[in-house]
C-alpha atoms as a PDB file:
ATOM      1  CA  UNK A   1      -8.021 -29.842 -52.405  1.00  0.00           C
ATOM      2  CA  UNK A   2      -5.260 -30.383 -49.815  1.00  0.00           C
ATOM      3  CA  UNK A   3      -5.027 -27.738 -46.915  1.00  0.00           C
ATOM      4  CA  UNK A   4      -1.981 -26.625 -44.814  1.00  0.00           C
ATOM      5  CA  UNK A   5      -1.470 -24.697 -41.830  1.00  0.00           C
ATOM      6  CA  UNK A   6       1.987 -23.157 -40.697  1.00  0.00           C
ATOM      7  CA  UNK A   7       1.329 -22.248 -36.846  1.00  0.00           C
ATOM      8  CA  UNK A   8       4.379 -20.764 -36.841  1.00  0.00           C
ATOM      9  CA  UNK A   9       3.308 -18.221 -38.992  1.00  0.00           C
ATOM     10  CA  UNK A  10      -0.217 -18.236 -37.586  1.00  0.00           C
ATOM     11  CA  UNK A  11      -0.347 -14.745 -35.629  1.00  0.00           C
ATOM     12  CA  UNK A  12      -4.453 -15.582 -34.346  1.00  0.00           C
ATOM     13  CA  UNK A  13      -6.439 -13.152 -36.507  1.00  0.00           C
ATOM     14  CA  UNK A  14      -9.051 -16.109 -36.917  1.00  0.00           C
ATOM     15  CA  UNK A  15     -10.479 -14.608 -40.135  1.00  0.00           C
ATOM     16  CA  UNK A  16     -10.221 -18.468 -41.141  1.00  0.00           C
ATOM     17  CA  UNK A  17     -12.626 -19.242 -38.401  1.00  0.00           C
ATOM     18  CA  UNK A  18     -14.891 -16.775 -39.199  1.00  0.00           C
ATOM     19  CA  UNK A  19     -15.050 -17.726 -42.821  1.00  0.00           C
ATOM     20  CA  UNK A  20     -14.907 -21.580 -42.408  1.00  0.00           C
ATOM     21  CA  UNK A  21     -15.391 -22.847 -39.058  1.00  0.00           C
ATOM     22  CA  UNK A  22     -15.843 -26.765 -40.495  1.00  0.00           C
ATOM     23  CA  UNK A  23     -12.517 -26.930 -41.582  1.00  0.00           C
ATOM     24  CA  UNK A  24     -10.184 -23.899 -39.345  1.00  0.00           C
ATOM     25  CA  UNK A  25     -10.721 -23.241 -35.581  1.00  0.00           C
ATOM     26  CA  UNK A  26      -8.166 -21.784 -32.758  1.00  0.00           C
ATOM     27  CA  UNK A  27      -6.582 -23.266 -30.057  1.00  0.00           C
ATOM     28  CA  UNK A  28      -8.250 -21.568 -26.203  1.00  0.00           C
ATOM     29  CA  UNK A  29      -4.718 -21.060 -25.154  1.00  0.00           C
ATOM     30  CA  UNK A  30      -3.258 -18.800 -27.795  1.00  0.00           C
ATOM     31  CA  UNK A  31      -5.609 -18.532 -31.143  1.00  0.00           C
ATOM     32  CA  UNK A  32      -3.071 -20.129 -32.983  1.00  0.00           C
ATOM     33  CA  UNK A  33      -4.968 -22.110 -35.842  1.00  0.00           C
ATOM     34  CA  UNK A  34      -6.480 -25.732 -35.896  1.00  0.00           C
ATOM     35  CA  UNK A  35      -6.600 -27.689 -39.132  1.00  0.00           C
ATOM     36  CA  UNK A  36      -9.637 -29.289 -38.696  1.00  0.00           C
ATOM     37  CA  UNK A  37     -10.523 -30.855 -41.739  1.00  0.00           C
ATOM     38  CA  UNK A  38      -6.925 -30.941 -44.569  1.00  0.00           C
ATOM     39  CA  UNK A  39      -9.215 -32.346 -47.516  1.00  0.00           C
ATOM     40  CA  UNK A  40     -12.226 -30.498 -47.556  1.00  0.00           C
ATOM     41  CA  UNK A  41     -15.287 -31.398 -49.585  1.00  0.00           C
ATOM     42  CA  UNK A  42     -15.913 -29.000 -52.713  1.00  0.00           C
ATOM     43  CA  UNK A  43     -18.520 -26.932 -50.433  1.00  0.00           C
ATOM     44  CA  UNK A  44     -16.113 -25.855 -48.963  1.00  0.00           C
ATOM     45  CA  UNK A  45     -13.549 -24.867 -51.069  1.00  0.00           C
ATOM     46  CA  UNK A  46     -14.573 -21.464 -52.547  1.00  0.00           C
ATOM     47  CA  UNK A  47     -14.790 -20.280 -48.234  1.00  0.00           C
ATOM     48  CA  UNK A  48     -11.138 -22.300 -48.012  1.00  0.00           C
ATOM     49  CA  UNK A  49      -9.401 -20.209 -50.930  1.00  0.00           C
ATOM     50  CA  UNK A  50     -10.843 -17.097 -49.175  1.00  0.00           C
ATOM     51  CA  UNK A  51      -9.688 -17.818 -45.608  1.00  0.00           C
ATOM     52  CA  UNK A  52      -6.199 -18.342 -47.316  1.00  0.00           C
ATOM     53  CA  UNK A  53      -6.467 -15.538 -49.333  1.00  0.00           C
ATOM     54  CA  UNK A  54      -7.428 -12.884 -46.605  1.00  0.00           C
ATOM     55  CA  UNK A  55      -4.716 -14.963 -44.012  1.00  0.00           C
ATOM     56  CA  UNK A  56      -3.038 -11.671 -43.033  1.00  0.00           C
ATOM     57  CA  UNK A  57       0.144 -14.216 -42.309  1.00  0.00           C
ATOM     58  CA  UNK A  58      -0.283 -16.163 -45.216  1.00  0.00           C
ATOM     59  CA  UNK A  59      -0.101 -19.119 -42.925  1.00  0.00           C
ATOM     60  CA  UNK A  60      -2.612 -21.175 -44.992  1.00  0.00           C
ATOM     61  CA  UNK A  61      -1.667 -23.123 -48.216  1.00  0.00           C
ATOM     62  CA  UNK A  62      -4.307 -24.980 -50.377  1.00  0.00           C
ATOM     63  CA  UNK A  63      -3.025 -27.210 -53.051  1.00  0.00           C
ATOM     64  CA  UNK A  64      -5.206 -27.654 -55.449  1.00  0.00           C
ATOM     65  CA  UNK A  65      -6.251 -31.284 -56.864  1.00  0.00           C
ATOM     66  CA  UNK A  66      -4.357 -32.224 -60.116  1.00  0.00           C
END
């Protein structure tokens, strides 16, 4: 799994955060998203897919591995 973040779509919800705080956290300043972690291991992936999927500005993309 490859992860993406768009900040410039990010509007600082931090549901990502909540739901995966290894591998998504916000910046102090404005709660735009952090990519901490682009290739997550597979415990994380299910919480991953779900941060992107509930991503109210879809500003997360997961690629999944081939």
């Amino acid at each position: 799994m490859k992860v993406t973040v768009d900040e410039d779509k990010c509007c600082g919800a931090g549901q990502c955060v909540l739901l995966a705080p290894e591998v998504f956290d916000q910046r102090e300043e404005d709660g735009i998203v952090l990519l901490l972690d682009a290739e997550p291991g597979p415990d994380q992936h299910a919480l991953v897919r779900e941060a992107a999927a509930v991503c109210p500005a879809a500003a997360i993309e997961v690629a999944e591995d081939a």
